[in-house]
N, C-alpha and C. Protein backbone atom coordinates (compact mmCIF):
# COMPACT_ATOMS: atom_id res chain seq x y z
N UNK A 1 114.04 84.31 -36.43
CA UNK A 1 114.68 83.06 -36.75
C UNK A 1 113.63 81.96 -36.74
N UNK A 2 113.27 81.27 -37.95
CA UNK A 2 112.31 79.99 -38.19
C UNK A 2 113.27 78.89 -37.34
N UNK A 3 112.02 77.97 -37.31
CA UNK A 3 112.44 76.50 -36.63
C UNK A 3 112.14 75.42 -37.55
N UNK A 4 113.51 74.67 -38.10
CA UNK A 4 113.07 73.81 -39.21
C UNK A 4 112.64 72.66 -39.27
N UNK A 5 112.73 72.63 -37.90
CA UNK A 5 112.13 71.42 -37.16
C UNK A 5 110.87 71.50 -36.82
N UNK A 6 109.51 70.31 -36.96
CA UNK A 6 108.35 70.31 -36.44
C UNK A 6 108.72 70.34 -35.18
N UNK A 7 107.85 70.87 -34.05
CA UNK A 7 107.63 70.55 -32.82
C UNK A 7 106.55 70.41 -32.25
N UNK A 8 105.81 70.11 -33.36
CA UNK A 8 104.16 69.44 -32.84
C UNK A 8 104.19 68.24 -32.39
N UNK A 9 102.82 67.62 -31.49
CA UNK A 9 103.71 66.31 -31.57
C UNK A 9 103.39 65.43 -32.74
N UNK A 10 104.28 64.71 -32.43
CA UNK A 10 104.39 63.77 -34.08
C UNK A 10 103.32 62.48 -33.62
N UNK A 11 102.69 62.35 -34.79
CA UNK A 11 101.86 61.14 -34.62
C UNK A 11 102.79 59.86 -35.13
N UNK A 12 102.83 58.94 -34.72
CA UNK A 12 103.47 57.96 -34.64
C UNK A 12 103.18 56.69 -35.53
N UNK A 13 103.54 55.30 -35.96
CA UNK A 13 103.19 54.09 -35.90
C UNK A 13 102.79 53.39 -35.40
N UNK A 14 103.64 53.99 -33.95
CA UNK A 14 103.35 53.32 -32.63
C UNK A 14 102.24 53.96 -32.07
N UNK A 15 101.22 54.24 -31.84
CA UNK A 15 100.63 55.57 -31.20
C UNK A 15 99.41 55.07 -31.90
N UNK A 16 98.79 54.33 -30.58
CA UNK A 16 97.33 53.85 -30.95
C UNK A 16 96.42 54.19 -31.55
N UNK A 17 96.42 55.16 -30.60
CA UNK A 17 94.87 56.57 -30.76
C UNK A 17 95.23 57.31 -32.43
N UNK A 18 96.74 57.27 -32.78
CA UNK A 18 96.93 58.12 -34.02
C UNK A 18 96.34 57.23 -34.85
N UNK A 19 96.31 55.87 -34.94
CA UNK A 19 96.53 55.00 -35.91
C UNK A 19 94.43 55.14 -36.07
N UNK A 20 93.60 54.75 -35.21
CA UNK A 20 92.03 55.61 -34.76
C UNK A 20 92.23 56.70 -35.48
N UNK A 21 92.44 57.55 -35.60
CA UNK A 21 92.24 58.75 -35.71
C UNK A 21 92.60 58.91 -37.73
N UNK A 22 93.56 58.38 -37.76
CA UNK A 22 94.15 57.80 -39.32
C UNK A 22 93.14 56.85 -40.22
N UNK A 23 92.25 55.92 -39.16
CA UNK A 23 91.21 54.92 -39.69
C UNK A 23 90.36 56.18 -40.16
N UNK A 24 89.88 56.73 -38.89
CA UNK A 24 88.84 57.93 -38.93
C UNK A 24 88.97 58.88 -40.54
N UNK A 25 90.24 59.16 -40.31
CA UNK A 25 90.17 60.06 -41.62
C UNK A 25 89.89 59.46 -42.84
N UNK A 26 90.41 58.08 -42.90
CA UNK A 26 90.95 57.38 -44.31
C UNK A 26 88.98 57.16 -44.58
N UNK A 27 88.08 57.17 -43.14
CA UNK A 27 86.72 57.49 -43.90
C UNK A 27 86.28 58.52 -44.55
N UNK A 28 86.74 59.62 -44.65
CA UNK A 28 86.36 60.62 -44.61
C UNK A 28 87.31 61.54 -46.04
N UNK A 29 88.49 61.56 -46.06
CA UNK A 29 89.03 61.72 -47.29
C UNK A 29 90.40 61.17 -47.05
N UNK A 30 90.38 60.15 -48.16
CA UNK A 30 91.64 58.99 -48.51
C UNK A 30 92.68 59.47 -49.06
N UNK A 31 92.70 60.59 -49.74
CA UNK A 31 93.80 60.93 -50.20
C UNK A 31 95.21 61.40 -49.04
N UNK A 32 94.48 62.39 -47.99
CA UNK A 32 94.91 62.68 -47.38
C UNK A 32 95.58 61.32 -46.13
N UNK A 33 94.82 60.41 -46.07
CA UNK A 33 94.74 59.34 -44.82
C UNK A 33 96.33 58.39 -45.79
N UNK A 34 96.06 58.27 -47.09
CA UNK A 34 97.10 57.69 -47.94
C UNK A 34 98.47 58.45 -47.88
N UNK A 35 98.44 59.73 -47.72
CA UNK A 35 99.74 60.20 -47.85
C UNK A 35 100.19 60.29 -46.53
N UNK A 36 99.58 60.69 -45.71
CA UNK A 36 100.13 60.00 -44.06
C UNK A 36 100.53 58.72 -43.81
N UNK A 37 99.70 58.00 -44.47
CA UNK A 37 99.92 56.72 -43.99
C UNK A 37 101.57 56.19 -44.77
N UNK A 38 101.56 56.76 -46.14
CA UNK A 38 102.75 56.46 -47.06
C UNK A 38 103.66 57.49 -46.14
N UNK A 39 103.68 58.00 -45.57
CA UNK A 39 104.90 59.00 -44.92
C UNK A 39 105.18 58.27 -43.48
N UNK A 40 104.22 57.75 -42.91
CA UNK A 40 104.69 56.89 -41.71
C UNK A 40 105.74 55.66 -42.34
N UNK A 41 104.86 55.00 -43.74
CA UNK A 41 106.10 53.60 -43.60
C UNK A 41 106.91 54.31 -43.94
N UNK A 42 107.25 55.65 -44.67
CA UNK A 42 108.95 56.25 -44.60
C UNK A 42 110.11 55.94 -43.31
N UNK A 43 108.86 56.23 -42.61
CA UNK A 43 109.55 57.14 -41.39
C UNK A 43 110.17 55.19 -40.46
N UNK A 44 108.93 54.81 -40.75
CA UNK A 44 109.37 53.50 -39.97
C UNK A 44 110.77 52.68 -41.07
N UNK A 45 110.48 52.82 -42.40
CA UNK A 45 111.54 52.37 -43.11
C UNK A 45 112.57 53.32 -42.70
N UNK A 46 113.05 54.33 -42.45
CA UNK A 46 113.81 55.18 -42.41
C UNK A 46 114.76 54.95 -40.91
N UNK A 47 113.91 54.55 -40.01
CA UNK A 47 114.14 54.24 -37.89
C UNK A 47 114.91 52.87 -38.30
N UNK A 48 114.56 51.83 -38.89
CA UNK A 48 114.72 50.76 -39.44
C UNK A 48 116.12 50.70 -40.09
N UNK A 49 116.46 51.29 -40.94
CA UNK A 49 117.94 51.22 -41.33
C UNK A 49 118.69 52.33 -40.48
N UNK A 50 117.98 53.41 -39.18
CA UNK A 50 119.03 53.77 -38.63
C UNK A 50 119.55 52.55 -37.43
N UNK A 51 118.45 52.07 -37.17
CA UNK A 51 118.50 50.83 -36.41
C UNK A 51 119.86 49.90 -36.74
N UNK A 52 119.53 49.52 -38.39
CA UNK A 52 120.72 48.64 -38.89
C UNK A 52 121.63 49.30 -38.77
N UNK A 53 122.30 50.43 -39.37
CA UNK A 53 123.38 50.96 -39.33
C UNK A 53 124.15 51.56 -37.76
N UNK A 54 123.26 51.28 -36.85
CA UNK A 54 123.40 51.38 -35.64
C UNK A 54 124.37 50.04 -34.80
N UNK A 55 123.68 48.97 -35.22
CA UNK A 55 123.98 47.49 -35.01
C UNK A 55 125.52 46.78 -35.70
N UNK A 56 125.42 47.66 -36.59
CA UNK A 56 126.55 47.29 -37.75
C UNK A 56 127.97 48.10 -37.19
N UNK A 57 127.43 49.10 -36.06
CA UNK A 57 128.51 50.08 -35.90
C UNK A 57 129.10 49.54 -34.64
N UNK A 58 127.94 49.10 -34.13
CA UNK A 58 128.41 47.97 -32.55
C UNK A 58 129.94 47.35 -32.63
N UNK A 59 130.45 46.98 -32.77
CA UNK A 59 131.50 46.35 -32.88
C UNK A 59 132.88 47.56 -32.56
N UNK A 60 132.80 48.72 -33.07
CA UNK A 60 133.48 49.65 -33.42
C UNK A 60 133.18 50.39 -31.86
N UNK A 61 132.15 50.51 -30.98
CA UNK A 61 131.59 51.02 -29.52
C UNK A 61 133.18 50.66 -28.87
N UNK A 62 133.40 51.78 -28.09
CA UNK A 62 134.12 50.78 -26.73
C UNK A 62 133.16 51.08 -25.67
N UNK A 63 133.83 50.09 -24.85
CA UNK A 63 132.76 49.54 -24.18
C UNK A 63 132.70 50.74 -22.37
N UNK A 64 133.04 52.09 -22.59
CA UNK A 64 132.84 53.23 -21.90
C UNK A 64 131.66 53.76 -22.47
N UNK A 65 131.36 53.29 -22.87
CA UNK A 65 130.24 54.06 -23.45
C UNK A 65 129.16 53.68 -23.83
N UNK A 66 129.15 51.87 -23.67
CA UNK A 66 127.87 51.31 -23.70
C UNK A 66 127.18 51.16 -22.20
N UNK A 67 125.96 51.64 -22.56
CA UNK A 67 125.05 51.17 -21.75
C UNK A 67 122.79 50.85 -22.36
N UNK A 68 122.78 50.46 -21.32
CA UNK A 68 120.77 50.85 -21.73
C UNK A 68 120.56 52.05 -21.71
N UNK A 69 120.71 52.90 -20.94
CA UNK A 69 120.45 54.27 -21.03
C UNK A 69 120.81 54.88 -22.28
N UNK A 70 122.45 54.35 -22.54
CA UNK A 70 122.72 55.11 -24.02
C UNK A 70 122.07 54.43 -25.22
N UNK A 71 121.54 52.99 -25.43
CA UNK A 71 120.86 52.64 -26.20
C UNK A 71 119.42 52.87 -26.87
N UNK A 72 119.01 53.58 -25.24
CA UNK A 72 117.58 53.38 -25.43
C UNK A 72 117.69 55.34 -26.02
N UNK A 73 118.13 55.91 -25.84
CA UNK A 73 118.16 57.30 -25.81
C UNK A 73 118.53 57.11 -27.47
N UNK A 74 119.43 57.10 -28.18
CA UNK A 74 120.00 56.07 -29.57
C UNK A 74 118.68 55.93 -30.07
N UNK A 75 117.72 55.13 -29.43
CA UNK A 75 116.60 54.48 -30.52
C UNK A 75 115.28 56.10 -29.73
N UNK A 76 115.66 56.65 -29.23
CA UNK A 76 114.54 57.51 -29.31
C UNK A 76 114.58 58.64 -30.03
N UNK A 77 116.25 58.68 -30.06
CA UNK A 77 117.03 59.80 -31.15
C UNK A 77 116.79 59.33 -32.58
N UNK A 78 117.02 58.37 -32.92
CA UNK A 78 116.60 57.80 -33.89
C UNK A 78 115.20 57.95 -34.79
N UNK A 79 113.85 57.50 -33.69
CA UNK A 79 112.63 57.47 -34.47
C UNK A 79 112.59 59.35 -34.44
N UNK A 80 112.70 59.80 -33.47
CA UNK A 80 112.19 61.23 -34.05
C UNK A 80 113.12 61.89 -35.28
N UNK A 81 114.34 61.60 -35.39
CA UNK A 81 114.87 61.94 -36.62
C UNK A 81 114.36 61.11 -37.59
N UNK A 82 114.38 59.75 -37.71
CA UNK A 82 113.25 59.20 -39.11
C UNK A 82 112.05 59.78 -39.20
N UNK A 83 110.84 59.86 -38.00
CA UNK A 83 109.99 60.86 -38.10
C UNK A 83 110.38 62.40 -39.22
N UNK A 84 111.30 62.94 -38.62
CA UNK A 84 111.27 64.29 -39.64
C UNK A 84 111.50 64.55 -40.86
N UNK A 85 112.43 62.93 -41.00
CA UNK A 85 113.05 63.36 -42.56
C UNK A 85 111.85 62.52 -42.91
N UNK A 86 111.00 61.88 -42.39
CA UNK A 86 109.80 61.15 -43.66
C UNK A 86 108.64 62.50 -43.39
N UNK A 87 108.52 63.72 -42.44
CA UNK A 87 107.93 64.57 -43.21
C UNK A 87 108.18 65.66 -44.07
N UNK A 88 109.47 65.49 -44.17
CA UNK A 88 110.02 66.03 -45.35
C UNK A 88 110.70 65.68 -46.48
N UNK A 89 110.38 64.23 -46.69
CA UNK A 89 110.10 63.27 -47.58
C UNK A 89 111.79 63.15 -48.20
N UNK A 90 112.36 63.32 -47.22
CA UNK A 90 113.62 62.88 -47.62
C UNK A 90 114.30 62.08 -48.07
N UNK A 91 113.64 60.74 -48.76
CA UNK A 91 114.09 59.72 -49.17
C UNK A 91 113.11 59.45 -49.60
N UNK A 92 111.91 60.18 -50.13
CA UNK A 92 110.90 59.52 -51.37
C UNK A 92 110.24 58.06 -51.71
N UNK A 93 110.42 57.63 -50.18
CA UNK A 93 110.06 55.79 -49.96
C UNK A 93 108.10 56.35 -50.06
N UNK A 94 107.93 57.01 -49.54
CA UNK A 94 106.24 57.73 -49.26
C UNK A 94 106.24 57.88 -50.52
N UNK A 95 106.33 59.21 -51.24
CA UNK A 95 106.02 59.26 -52.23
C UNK A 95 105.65 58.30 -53.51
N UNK A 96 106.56 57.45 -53.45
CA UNK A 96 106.69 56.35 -54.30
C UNK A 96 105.70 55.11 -53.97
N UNK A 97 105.41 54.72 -52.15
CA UNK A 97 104.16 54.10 -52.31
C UNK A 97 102.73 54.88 -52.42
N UNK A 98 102.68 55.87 -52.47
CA UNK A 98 101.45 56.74 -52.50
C UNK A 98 101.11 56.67 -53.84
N UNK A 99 102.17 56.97 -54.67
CA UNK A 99 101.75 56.69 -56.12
C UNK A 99 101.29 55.04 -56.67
N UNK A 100 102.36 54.21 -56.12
CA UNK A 100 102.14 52.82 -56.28
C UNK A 100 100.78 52.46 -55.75
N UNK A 101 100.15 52.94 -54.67
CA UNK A 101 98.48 52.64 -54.06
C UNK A 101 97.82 53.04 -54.77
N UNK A 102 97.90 54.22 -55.18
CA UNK A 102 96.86 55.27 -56.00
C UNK A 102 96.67 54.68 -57.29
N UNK A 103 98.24 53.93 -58.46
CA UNK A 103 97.82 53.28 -59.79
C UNK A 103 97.66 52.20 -59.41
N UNK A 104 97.84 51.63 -58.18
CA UNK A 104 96.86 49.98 -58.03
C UNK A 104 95.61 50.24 -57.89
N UNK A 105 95.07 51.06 -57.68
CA UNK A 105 93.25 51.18 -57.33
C UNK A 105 92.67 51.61 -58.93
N UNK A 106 93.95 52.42 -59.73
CA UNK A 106 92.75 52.39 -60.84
C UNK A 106 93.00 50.77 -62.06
N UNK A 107 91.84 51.04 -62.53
CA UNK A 107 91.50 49.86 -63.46
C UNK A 107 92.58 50.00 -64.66
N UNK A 108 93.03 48.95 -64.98
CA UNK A 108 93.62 48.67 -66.23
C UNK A 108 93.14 48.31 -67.61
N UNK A 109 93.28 49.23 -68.08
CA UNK A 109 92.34 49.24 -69.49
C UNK A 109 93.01 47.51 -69.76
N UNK A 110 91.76 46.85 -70.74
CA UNK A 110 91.57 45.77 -71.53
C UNK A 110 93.01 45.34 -72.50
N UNK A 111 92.92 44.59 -73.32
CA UNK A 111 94.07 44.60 -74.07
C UNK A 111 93.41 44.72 -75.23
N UNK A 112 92.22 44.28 -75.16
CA UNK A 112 91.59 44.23 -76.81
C UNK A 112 91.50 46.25 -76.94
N UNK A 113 91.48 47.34 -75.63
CA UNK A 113 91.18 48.44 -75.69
C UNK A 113 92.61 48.67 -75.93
N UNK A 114 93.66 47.92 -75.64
CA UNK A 114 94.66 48.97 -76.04
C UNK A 114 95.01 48.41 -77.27
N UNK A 115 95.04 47.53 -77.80
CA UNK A 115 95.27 46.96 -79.44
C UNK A 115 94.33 47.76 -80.11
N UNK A 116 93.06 48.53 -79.94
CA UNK A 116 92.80 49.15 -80.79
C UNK A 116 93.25 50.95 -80.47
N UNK A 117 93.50 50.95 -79.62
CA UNK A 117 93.97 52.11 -79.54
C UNK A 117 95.27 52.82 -80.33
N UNK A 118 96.08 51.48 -80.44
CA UNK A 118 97.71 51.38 -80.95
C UNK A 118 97.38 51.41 -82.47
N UNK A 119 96.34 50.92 -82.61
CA UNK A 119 95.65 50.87 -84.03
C UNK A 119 96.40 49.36 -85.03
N UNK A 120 96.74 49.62 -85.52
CA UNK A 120 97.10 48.37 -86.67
C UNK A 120 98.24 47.19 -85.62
N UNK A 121 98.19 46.15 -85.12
CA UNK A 121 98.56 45.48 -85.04
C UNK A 121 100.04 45.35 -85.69
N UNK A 122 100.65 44.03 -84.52
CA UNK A 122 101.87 43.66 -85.19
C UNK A 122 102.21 42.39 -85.61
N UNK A 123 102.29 41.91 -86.80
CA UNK A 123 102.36 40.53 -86.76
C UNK A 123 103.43 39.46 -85.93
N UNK A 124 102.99 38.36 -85.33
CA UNK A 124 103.72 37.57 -84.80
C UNK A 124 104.33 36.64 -85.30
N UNK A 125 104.20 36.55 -86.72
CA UNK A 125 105.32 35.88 -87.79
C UNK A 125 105.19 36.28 -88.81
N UNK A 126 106.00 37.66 -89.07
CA UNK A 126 106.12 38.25 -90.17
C UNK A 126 106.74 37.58 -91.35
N UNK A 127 106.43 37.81 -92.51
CA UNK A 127 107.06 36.98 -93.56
C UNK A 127 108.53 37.41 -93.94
N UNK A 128 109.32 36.18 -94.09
CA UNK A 128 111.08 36.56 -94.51
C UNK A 128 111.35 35.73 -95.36
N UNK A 129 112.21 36.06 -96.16
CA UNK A 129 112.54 35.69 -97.43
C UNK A 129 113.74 34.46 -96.73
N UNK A 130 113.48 33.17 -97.27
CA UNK A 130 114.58 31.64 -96.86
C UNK A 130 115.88 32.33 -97.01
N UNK A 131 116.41 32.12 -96.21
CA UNK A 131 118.09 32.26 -96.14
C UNK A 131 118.52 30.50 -96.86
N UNK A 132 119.61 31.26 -97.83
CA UNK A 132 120.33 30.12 -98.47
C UNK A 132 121.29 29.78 -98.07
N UNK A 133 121.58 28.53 -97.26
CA UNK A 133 122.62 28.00 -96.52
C UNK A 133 123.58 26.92 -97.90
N UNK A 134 124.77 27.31 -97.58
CA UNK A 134 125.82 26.75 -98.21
C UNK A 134 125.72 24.99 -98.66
N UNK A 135 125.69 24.74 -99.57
CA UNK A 135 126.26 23.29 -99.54
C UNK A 135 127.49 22.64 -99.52
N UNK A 136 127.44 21.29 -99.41
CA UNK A 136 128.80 20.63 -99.31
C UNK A 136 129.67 21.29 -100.50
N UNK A 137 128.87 20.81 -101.36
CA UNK A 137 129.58 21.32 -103.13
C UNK A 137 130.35 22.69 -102.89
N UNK A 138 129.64 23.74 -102.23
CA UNK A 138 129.60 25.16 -102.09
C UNK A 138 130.86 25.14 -101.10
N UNK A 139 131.02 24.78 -100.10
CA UNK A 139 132.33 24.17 -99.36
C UNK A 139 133.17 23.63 -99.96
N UNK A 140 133.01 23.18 -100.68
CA UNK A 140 134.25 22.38 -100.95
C UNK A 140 134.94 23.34 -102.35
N UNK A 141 134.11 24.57 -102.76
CA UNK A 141 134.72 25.48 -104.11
C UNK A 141 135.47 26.17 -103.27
N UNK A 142 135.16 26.80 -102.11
CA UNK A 142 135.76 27.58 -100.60
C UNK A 142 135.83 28.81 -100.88
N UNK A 143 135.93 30.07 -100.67
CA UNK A 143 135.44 31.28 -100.49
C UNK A 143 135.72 32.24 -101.56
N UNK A 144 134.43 32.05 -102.37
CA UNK A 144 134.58 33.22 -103.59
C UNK A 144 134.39 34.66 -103.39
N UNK A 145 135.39 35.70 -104.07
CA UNK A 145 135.15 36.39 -103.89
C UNK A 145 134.74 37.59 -104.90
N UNK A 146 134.81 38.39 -104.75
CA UNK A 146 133.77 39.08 -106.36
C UNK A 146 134.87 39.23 -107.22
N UNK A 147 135.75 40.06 -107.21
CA UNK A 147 137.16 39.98 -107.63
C UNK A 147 138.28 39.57 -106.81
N UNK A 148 138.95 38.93 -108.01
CA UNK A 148 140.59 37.77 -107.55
C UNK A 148 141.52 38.90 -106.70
N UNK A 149 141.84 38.43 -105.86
CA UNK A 149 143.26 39.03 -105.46
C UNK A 149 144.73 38.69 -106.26
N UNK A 150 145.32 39.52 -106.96
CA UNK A 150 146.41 39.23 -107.56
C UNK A 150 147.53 39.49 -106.21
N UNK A 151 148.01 38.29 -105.91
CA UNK A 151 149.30 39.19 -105.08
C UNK A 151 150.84 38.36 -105.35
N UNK A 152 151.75 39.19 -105.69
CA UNK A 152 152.53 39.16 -105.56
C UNK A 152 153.83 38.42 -105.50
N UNK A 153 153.85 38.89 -104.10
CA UNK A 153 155.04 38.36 -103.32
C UNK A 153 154.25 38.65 -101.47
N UNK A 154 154.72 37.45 -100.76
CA UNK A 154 154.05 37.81 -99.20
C UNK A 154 154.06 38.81 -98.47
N UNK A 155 155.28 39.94 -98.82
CA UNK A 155 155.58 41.03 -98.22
C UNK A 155 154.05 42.42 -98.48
N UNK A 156 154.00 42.39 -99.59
CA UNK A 156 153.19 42.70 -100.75
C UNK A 156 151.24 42.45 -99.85
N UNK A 157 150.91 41.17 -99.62
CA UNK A 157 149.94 40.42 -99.01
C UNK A 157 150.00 41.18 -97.48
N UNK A 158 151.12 41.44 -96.70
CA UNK A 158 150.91 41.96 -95.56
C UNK A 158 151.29 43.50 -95.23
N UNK A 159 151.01 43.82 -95.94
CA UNK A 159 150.88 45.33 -96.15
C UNK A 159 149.89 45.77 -95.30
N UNK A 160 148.48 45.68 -95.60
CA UNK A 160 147.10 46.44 -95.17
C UNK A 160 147.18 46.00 -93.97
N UNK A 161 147.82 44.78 -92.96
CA UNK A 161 147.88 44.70 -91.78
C UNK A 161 149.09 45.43 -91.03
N UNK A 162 150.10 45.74 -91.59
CA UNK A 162 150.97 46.43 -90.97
C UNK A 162 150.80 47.77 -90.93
N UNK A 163 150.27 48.61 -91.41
CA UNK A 163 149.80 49.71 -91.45
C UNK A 163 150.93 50.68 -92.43
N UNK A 164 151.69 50.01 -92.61
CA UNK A 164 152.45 51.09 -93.86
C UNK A 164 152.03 51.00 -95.05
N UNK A 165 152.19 51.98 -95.60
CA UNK A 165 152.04 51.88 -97.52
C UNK A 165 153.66 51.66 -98.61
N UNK A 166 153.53 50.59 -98.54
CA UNK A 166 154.75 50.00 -99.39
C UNK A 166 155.59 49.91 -99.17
């Protein structure tokens, strides 16, 4: 039977010597020091809204059952479960700044490099043919249409809106 749980100990936010030891690496190879480091703010974003949703639930406690002991036990239950699910990236907050660090460090091509890359340009005032706006005169003949409507009688005229045929 596996254990799906780490039980090493967990290096922390809080945890001086880890945070030394995290400098240490990030000399030595960054990739690795970056994805730790993006999996800790998980884990602290993660303690953080169990925190809130903890606070939010306060109200709903009766009061047999509050104490410091049960609070403080609450927030220790807490970081080691945010701890696990940010190393198993359970909410993809890491992932997502690891990538966001990694395309902020590289360079952004030029614009004159990507206008030629896109190749032909787009004009910013393409040419359009004048729209012919109505005149008074043109108003006052009032709405021609290509062919006359012959109608009838009114019954005749409201036909195509009533939906019957004759």
């Amino acid at each position: 039977m596996s254990n799906p749980i780490d039980t090493n100990a967990s290096k922390s936010y809080m945890d001086f010597s880890g945070l030394g030891e995290l400098r240490g690496k990030a000399q030595q190879n960054q990739d690795s020091a970056l994805k730790e480091s993006a999996q800790q703010f998980e884990g602290l974003f993660i303690q953080m809204m169990m925190k809130s949703m903890r606070e939010a639930n306060a109200p709903m406690k009766d009061e047999d059952n509050q104490s410091q002991a049960m609070e403080t036990f609450e927030g220790m239950f807490d970081k080691e479960v945010s701890l696990q699910m940010a190393k198993r990236g359970a909410m993809g907050v890491g992932a997502f700044m690891e990538r966001a660090v990694k395309q902020q460090g590289t360079p952004q091509p030029s614009t004159d490099a990507l206008l030629k890359a896109r190749g032909k340009g787009i004009a910013l005032n393409p040419k359009q043919e004048p729209v012919r706006l109505p005149t008074a005169a043109d108003l006052a003949k009032g709405l021609q249409l290509d062919q006359p409507m012959r109608i009838k009688s009114l019954k005749e005229f409201s036909l195509p809106f009533s939906g019957s045929t004759k």
